[in-house]
PDB file of N, CA and C in Angstrom:
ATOM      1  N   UNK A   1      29.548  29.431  15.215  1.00  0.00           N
ATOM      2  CA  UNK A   1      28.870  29.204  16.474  1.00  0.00           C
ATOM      3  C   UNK A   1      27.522  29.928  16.509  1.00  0.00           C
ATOM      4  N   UNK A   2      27.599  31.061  16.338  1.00  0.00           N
ATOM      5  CA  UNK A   2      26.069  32.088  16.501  1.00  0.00           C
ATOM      6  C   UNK A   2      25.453  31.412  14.743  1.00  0.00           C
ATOM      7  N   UNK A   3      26.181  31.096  13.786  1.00  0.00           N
ATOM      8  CA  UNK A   3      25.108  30.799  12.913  1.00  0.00           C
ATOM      9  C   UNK A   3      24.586  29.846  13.243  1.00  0.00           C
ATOM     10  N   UNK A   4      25.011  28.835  13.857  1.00  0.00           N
ATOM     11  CA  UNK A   4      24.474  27.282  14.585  1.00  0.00           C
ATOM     12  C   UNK A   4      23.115  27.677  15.199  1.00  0.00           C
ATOM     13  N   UNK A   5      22.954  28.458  16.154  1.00  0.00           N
ATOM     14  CA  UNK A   5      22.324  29.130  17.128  1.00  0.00           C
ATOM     15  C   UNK A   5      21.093  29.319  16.229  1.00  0.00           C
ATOM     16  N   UNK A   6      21.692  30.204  15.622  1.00  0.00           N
ATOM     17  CA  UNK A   6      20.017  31.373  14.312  1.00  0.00           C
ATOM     18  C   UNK A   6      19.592  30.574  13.840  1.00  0.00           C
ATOM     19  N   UNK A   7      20.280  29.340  13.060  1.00  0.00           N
ATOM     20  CA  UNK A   7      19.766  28.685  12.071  1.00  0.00           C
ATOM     21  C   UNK A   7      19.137  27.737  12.888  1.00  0.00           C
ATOM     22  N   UNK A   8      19.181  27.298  13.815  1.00  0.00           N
ATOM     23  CA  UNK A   8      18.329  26.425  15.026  1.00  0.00           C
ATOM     24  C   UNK A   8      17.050  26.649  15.260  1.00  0.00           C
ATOM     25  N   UNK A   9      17.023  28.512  15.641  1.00  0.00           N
ATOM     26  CA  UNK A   9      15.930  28.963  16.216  1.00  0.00           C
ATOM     27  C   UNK A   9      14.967  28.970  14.795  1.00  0.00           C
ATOM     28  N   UNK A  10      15.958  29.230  13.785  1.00  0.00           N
ATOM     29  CA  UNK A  10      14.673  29.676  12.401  1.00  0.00           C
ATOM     30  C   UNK A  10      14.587  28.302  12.062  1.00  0.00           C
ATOM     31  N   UNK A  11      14.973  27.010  12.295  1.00  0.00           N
ATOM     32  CA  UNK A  11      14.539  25.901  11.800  1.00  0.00           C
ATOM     33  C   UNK A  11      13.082  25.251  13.097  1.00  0.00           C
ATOM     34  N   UNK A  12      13.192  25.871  14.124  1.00  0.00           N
ATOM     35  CA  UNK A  12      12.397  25.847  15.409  1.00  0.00           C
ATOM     36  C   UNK A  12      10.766  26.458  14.593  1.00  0.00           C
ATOM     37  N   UNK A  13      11.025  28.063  14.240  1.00  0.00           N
ATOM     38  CA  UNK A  13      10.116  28.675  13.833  1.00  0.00           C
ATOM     39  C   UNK A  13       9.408  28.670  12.638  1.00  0.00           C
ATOM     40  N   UNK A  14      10.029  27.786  12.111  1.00  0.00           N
ATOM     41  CA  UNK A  14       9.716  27.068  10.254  1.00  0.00           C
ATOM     42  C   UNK A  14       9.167  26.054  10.512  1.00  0.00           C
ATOM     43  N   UNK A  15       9.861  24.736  11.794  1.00  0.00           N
ATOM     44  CA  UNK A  15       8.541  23.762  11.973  1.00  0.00           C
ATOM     45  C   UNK A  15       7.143  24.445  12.680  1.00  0.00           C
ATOM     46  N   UNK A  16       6.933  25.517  13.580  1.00  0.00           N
ATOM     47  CA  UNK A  16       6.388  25.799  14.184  1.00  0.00           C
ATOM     48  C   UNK A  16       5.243  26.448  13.705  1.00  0.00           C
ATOM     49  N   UNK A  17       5.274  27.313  12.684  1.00  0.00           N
ATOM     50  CA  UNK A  17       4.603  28.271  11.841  1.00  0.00           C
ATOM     51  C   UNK A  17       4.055  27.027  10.434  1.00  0.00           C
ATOM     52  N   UNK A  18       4.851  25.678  10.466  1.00  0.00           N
ATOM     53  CA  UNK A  18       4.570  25.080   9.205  1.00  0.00           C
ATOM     54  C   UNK A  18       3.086  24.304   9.767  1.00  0.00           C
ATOM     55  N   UNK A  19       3.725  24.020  11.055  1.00  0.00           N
ATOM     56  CA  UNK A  19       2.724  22.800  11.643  1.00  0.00           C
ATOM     57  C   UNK A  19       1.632  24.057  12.027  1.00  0.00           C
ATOM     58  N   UNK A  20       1.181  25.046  12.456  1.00  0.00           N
ATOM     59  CA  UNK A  20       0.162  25.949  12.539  1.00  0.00           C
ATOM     60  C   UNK A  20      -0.610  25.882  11.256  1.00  0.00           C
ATOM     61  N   UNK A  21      -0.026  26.111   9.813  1.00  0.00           N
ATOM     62  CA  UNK A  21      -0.839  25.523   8.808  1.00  0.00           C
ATOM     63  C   UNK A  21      -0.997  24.849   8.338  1.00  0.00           C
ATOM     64  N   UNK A  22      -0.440  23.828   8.725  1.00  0.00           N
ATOM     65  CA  UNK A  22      -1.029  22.194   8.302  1.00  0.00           C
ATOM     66  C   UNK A  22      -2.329  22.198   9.343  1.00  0.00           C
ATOM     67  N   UNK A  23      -2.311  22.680  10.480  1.00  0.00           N
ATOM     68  CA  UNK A  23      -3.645  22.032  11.567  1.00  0.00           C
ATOM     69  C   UNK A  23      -4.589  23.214  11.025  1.00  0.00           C
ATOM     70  N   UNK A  24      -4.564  24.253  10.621  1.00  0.00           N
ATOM     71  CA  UNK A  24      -5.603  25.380  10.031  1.00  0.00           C
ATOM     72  C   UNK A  24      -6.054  24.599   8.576  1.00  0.00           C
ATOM     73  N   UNK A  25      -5.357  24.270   7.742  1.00  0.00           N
ATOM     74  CA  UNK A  25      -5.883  23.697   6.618  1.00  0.00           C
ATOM     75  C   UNK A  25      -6.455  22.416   6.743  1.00  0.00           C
ATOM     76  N   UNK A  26      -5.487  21.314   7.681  1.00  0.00           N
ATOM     77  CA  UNK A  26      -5.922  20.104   7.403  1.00  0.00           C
ATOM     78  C   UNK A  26      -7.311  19.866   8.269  1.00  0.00           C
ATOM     79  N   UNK A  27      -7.683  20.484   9.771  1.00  0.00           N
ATOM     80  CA  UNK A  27      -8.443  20.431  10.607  1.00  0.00           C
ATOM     81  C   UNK A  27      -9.614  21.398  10.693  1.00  0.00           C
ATOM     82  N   UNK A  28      -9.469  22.350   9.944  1.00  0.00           N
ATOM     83  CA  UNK A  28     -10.703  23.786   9.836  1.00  0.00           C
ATOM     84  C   UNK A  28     -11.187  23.453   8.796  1.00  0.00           C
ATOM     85  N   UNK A  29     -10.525  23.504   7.441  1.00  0.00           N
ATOM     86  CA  UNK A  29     -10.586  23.338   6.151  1.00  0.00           C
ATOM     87  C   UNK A  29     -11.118  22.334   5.612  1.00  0.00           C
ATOM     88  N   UNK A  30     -10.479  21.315   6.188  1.00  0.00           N
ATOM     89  CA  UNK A  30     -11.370  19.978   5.670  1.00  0.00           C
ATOM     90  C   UNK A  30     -12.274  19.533   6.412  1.00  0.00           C
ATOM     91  N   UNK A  31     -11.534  18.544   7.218  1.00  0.00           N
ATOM     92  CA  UNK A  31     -12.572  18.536   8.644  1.00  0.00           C
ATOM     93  C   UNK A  31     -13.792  19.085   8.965  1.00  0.00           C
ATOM     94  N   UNK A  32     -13.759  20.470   9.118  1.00  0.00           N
ATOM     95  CA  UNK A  32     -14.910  21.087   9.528  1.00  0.00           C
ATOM     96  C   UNK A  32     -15.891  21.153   8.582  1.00  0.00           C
ATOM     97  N   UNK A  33     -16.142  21.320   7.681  1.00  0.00           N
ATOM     98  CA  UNK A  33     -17.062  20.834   6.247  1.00  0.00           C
ATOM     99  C   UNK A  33     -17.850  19.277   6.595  1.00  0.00           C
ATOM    100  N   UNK A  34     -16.847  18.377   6.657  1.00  0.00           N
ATOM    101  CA  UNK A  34     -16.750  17.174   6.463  1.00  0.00           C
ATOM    102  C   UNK A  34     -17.442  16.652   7.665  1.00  0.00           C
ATOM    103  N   UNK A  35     -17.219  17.236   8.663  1.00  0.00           N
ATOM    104  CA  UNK A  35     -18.024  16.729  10.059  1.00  0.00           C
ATOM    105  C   UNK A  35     -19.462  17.497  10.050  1.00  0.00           C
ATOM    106  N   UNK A  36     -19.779  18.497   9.553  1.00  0.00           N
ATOM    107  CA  UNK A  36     -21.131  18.730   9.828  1.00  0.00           C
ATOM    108  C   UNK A  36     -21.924  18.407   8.373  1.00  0.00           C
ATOM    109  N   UNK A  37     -21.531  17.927   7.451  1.00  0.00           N
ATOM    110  CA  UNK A  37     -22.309  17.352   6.250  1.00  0.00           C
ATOM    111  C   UNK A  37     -22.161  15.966   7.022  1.00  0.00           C
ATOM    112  N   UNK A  38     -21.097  15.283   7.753  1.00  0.00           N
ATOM    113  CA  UNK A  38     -21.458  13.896   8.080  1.00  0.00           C
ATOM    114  C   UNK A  38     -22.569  13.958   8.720  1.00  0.00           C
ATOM    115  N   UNK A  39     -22.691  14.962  10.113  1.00  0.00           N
ATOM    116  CA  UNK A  39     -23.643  14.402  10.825  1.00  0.00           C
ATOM    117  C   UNK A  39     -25.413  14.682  10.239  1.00  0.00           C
ATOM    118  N   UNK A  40     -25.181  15.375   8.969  1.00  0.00           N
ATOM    119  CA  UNK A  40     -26.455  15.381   8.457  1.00  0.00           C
ATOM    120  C   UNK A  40     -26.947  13.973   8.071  1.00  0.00           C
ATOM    121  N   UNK A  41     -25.847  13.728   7.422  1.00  0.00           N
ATOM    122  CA  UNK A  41     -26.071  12.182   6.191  1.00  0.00           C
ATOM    123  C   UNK A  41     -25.827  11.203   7.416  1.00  0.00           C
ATOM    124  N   UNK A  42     -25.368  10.980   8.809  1.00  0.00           N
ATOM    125  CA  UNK A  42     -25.411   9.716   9.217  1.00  0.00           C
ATOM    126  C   UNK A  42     -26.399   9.806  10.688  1.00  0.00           C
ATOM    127  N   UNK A  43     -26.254   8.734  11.015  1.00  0.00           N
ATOM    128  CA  UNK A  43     -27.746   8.365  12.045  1.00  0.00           C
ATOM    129  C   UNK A  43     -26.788   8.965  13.291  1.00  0.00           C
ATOM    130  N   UNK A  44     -25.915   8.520  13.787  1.00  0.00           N
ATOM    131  CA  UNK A  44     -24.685   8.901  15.036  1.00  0.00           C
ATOM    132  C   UNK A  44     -23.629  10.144  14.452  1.00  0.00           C
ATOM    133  N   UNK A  45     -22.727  10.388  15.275  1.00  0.00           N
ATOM    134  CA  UNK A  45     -22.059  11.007  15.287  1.00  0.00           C
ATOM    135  C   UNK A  45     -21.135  10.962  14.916  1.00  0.00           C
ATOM    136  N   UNK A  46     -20.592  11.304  13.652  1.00  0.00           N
ATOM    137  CA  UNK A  46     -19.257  10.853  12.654  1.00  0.00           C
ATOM    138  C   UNK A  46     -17.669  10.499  13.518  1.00  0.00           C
ATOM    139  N   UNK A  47     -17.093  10.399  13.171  1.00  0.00           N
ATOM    140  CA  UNK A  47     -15.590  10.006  14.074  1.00  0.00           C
ATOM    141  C   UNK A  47     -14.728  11.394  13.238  1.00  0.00           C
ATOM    142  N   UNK A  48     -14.415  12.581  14.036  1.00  0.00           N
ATOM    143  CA  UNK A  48     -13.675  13.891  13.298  1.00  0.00           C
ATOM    144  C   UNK A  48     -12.533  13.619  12.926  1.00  0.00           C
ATOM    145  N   UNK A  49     -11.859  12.195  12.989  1.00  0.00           N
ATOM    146  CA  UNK A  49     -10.718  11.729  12.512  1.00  0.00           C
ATOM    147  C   UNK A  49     -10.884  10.824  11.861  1.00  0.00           C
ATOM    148  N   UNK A  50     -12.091  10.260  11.329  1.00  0.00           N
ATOM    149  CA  UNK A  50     -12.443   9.441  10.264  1.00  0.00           C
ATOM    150  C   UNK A  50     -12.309   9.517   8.753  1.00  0.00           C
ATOM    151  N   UNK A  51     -12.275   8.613   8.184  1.00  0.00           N
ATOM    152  CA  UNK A  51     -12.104   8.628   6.727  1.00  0.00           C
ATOM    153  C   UNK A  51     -13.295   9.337   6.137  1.00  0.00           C
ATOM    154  N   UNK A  52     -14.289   8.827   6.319  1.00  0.00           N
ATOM    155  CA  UNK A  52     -15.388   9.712   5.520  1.00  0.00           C
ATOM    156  C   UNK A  52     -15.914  11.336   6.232  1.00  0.00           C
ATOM    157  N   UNK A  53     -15.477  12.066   7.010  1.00  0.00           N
ATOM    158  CA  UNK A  53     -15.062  13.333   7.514  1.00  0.00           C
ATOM    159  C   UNK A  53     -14.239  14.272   6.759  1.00  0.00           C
ATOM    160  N   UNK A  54     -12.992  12.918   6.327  1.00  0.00           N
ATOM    161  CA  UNK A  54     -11.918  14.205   5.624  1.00  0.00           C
ATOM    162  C   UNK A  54     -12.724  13.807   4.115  1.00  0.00           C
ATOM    163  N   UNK A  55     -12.967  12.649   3.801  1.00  0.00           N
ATOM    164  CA  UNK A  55     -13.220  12.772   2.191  1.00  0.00           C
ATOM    165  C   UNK A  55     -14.667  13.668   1.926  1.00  0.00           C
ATOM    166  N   UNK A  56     -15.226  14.022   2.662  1.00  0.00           N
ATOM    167  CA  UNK A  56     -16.281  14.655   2.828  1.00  0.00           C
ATOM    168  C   UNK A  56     -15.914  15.997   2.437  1.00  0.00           C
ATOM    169  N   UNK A  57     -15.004  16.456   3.535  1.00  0.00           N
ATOM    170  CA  UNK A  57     -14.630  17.549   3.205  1.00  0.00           C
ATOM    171  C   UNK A  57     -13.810  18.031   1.802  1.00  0.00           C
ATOM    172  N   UNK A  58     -12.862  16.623   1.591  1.00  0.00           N
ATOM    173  CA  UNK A  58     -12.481  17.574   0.109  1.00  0.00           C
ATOM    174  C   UNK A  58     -13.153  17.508  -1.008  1.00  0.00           C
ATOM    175  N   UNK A  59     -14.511  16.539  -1.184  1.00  0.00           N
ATOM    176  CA  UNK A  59     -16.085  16.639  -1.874  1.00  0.00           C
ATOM    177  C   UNK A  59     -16.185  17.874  -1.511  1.00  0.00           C
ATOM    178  N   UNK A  60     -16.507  18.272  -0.625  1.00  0.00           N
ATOM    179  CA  UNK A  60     -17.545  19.756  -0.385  1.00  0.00           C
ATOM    180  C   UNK A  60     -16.827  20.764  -1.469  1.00  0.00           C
ATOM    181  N   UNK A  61     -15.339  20.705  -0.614  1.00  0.00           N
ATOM    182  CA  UNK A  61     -14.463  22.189  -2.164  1.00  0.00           C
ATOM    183  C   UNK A  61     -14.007  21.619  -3.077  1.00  0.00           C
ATOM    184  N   UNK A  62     -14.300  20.501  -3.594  1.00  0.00           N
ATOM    185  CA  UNK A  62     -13.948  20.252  -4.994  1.00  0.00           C
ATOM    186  C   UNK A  62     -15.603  20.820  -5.466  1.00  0.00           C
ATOM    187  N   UNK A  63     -16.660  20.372  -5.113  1.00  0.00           N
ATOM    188  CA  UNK A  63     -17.954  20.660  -5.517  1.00  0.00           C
ATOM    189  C   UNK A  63     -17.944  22.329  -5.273  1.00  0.00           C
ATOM    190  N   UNK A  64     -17.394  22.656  -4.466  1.00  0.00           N
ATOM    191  CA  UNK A  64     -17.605  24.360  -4.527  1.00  0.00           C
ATOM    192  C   UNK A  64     -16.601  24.981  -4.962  1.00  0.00           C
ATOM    193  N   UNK A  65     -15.738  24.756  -5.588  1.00  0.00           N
ATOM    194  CA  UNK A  65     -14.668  25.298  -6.620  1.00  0.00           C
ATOM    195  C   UNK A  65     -15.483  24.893  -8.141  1.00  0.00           C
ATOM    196  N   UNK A  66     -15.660  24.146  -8.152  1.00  0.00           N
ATOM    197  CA  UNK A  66     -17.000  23.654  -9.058  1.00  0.00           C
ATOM    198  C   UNK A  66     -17.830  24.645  -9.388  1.00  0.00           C
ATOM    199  N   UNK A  67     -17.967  24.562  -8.478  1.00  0.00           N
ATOM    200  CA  UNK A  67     -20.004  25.749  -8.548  1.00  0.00           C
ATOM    201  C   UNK A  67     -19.189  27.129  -8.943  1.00  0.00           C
ATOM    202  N   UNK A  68     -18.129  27.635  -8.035  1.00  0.00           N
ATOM    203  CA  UNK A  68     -17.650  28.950  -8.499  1.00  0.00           C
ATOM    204  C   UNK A  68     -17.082  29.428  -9.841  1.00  0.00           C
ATOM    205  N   UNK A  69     -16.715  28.528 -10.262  1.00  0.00           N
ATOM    206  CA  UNK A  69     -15.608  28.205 -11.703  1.00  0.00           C
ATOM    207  C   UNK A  69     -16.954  28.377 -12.570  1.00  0.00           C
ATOM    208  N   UNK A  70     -17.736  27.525 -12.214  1.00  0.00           N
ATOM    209  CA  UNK A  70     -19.299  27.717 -13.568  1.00  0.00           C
ATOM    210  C   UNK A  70     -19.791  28.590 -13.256  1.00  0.00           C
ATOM    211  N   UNK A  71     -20.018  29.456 -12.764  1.00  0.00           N
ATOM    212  CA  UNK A  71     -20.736  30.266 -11.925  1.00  0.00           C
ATOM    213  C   UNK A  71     -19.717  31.679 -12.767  1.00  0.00           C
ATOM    214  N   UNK A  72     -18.522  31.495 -12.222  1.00  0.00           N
ATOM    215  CA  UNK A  72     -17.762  32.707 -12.607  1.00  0.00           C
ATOM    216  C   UNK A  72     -17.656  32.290 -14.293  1.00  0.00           C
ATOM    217  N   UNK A  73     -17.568  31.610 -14.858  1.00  0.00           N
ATOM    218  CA  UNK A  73     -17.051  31.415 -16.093  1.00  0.00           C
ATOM    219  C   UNK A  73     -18.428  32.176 -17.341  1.00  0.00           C
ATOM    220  N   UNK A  74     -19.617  31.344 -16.199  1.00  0.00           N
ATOM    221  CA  UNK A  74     -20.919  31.549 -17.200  1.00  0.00           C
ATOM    222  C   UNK A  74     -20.997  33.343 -17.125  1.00  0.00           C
ATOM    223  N   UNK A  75     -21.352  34.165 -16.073  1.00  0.00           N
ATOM    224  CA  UNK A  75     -20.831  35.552 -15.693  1.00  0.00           C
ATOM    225  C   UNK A  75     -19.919  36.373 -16.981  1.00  0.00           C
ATOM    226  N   UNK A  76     -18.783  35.886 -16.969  1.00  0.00           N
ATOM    227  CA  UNK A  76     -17.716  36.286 -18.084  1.00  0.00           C
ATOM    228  C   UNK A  76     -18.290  36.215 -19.222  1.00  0.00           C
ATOM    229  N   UNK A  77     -19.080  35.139 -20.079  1.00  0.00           N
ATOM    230  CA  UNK A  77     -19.635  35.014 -21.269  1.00  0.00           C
ATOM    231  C   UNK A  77     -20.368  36.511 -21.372  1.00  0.00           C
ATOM    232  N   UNK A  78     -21.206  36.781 -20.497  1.00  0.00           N
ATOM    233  CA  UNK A  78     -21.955  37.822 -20.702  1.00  0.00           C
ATOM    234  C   UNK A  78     -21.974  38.735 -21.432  1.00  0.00           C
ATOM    235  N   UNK A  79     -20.652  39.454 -21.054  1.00  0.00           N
ATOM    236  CA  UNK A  79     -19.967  40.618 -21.113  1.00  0.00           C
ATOM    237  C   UNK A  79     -20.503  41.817 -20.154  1.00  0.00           C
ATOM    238  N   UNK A  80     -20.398  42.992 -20.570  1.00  0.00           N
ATOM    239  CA  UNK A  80     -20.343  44.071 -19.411  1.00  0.00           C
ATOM    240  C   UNK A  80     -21.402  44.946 -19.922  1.00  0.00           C
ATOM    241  N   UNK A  81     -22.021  44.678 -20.894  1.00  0.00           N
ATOM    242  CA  UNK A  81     -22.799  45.969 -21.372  1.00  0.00           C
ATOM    243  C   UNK A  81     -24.414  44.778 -21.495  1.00  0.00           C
TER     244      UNK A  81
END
């Protein structure tokens, strides 16, 4: 009976805490990138639930995981001295 109960509330607080980072990743993370490079590149005001918003956004950090990876990799060649 009381495990019914716990396991309720922690299945409550597992969707609750899951769906908090799905809307931080899917809506800050992508999104937000994606909507202010749109409204550079288009004449109006992009749709923040549009297709080219989110693909925008995962262009931006694929291109800046990009830049960091060459960036950090070329760095390493160096060495330290």
């Amino acid at each position: 009976m009381i495990e019914d109960i716990v396991g309720g509330i922690f299945r409550v607080l597992g969707r609750f805490v899951s769906q908090i980072f799905i809307e931080i990743i899917f809506d800050i993370l992508l999104k937000g990138p994606g909507y202010f490079i749109g409204r550079i590149f288009t004449k109006g005001e992009p749709d923040p639930d549009g297709f080219i918003v989110v693909t925008t956004g995962i262009v931006f950090w694929v291109v800046l995981g990009f830049g960091v990876f060459s960036i950090y990799s070329n760095i390493g060649e160096s060495g330290n001295a």
